[in-house]
C-alpha atoms as a PDB file:
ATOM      1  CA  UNK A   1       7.053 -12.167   0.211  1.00  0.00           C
ATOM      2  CA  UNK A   2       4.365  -9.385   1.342  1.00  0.00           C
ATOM      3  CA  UNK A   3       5.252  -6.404   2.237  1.00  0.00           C
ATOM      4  CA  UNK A   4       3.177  -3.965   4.755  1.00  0.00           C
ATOM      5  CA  UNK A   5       3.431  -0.551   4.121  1.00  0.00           C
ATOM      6  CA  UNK A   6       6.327  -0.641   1.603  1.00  0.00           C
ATOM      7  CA  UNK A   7       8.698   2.312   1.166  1.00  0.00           C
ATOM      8  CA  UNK A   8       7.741   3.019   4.970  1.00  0.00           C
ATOM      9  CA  UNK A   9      10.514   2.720   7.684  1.00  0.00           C
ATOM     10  CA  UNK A  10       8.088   0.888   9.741  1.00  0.00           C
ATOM     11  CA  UNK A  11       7.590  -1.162   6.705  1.00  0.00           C
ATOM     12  CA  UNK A  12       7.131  -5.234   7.595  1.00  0.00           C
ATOM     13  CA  UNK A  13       8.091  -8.057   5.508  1.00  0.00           C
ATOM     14  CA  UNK A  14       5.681 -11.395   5.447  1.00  0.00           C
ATOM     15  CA  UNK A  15       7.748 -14.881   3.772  1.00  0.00           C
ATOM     16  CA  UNK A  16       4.106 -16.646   3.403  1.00  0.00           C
ATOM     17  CA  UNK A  17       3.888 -20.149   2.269  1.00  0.00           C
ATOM     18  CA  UNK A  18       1.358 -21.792   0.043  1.00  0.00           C
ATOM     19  CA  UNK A  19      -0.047 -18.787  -1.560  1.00  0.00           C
ATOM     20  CA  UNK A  20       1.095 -19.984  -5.068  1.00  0.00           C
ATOM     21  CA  UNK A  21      -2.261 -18.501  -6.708  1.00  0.00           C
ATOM     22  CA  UNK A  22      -0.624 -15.277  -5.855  1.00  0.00           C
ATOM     23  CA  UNK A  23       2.634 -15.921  -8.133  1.00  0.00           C
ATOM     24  CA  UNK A  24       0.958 -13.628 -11.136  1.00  0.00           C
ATOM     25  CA  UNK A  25       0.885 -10.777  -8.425  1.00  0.00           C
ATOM     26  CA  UNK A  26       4.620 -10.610  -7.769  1.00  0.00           C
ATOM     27  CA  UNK A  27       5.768  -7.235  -7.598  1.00  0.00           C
ATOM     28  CA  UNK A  28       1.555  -5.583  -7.857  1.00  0.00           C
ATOM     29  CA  UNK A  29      -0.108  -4.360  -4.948  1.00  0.00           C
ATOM     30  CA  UNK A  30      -2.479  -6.532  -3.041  1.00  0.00           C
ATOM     31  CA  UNK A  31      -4.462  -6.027   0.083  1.00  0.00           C
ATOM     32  CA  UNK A  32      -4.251  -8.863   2.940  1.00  0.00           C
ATOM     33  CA  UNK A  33      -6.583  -9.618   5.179  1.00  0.00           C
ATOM     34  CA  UNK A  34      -5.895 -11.219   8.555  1.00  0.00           C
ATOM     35  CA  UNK A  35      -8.146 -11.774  11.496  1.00  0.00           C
ATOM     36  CA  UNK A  36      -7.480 -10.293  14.737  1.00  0.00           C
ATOM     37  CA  UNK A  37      -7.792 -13.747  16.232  1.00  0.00           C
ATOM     38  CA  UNK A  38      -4.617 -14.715  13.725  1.00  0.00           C
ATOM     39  CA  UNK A  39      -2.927 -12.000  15.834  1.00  0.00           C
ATOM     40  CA  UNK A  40      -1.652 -12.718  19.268  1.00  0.00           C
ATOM     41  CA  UNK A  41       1.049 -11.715  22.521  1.00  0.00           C
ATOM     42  CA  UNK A  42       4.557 -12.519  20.787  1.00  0.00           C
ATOM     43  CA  UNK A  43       5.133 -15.744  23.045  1.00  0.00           C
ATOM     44  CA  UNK A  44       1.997 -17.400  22.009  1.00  0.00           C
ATOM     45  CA  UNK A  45       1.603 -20.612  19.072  1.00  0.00           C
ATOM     46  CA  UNK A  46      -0.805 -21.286  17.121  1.00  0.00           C
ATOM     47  CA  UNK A  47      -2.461 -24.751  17.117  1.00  0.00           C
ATOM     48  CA  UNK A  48      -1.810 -27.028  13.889  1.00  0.00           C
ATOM     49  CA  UNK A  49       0.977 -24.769  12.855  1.00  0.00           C
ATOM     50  CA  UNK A  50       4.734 -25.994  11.886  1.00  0.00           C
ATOM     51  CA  UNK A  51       7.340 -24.529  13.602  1.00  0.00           C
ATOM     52  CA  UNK A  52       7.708 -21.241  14.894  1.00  0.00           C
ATOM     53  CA  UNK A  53       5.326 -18.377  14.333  1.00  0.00           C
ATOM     54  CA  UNK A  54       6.394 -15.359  12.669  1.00  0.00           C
ATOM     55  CA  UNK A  55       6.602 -12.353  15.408  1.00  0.00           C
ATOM     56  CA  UNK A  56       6.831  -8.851  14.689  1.00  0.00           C
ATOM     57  CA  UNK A  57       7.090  -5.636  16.921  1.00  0.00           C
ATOM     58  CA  UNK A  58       4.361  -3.277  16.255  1.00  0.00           C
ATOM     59  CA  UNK A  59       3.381   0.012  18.074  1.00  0.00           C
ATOM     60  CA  UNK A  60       0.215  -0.474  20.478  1.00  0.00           C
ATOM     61  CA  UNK A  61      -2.395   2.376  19.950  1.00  0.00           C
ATOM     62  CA  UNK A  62      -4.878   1.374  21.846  1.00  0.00           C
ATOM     63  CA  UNK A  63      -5.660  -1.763  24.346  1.00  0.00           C
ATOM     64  CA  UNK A  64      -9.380  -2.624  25.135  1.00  0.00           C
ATOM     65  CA  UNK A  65      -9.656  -5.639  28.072  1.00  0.00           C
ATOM     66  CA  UNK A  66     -13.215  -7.154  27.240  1.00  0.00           C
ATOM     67  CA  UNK A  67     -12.796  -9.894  29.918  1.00  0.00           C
ATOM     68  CA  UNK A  68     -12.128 -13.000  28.211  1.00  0.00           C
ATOM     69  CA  UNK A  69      -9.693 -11.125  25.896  1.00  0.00           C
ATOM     70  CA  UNK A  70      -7.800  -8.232  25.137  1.00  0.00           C
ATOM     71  CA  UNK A  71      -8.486  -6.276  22.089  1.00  0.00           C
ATOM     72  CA  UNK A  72      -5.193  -4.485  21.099  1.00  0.00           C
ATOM     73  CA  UNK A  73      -5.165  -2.031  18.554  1.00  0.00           C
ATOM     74  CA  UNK A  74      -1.489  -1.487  16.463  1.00  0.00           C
ATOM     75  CA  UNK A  75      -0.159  -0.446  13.508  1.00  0.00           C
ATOM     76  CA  UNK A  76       2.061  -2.741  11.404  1.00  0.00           C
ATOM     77  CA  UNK A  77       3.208  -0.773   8.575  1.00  0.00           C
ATOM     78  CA  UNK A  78       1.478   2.063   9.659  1.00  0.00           C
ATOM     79  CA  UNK A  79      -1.705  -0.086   8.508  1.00  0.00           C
ATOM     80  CA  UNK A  80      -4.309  -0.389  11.426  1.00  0.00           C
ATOM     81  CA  UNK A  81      -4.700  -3.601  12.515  1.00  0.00           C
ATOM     82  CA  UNK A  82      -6.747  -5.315  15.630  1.00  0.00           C
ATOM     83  CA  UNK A  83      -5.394  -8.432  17.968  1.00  0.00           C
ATOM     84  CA  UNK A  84      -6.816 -10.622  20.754  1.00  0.00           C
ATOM     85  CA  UNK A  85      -4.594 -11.092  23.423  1.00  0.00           C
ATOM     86  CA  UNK A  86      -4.609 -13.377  26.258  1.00  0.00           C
ATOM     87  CA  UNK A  87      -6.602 -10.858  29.233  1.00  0.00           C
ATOM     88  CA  UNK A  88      -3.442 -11.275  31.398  1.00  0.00           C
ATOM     89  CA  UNK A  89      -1.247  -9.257  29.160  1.00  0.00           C
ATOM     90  CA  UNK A  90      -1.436  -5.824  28.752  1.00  0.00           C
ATOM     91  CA  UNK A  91       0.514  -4.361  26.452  1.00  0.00           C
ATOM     92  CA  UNK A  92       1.173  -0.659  26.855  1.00  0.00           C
ATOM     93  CA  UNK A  93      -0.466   2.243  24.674  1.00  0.00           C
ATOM     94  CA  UNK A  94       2.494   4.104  22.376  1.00  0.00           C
ATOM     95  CA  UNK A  95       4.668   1.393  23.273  1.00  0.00           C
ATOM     96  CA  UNK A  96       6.224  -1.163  21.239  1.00  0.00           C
ATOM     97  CA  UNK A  97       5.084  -4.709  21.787  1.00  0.00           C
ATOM     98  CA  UNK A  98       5.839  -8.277  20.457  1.00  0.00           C
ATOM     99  CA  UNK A  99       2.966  -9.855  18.397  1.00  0.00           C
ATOM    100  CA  UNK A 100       2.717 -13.441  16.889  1.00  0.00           C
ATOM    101  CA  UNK A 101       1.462 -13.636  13.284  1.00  0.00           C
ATOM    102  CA  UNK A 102      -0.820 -17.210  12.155  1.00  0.00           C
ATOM    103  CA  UNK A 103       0.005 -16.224   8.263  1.00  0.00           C
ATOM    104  CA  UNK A 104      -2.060 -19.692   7.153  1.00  0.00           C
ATOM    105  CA  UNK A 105      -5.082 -17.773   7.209  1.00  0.00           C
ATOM    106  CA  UNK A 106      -3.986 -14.698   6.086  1.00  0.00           C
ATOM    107  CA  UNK A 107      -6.035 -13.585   2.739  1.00  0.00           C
ATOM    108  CA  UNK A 108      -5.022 -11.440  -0.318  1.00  0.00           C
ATOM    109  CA  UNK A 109      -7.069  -9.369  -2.154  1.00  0.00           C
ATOM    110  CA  UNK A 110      -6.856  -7.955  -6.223  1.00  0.00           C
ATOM    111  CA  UNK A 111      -7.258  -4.233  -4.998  1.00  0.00           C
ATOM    112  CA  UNK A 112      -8.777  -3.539  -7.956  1.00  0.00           C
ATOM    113  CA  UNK A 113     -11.643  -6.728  -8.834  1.00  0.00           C
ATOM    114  CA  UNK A 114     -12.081  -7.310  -4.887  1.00  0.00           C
ATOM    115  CA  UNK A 115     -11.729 -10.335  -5.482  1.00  0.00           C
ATOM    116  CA  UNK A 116      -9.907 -13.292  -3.499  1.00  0.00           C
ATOM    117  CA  UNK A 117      -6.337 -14.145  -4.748  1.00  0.00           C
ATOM    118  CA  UNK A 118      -5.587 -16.495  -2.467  1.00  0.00           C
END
């Protein structure tokens, strides 16, 4: 289990799978990486992925159409964090909105080495 901004009210829990390199790091801070391309509207899949994806309601800060996509930024444990959207949604800024999580490609980091965990 990960946990985003711990001890926060906004705080988000993460069950990841297959991250047993990360076992030694159980109850230490770590810093995760995910791509904003591993972030997506709530109602969206991700291909190659079992079952459902994890969704999470985050507060929308900013939203930036580029044409093919939308660039959304939000806050998920107060951390900020950047998403591509589908251009047809458009999530509204200092609103609440539904965002699907591909945690196969998240990343975690040894805050202090830099170095990959897993």
């Amino acid at each position: 289990m990960v946990v985003i901004g711990a001890g926060r009210p906004d705080e988000v829990h993460l069950r990841l799978q297959g991250y047993d390199a990360a076992a030694s790091f159980i109850g230490r801070e770590v810093v995760l990486g995910i791509r904003p391309e591993c972030i997506a509207e709530g109602s969206r899949g991700f291909s190659g992925a079992s079952g459902e994806p994890i969704v999470v309601n985050a507060p929308v800060e900013m939203v930036e159409p580029t044409g093919a996509e939308t660039i959304v930024l939000l806050r998920l444990g107060g951390e900020p964090v950047l998403a591509r959207i589908t251009p047809d949604i458009r999530p509204t800024q200092g609103v609440p909105a539904a965002f699907a999580l591909d945690t196969r490609r998240i990343c975690l980091f040894d805050p202090v080495t830099e170095r990959l965990i897993a």
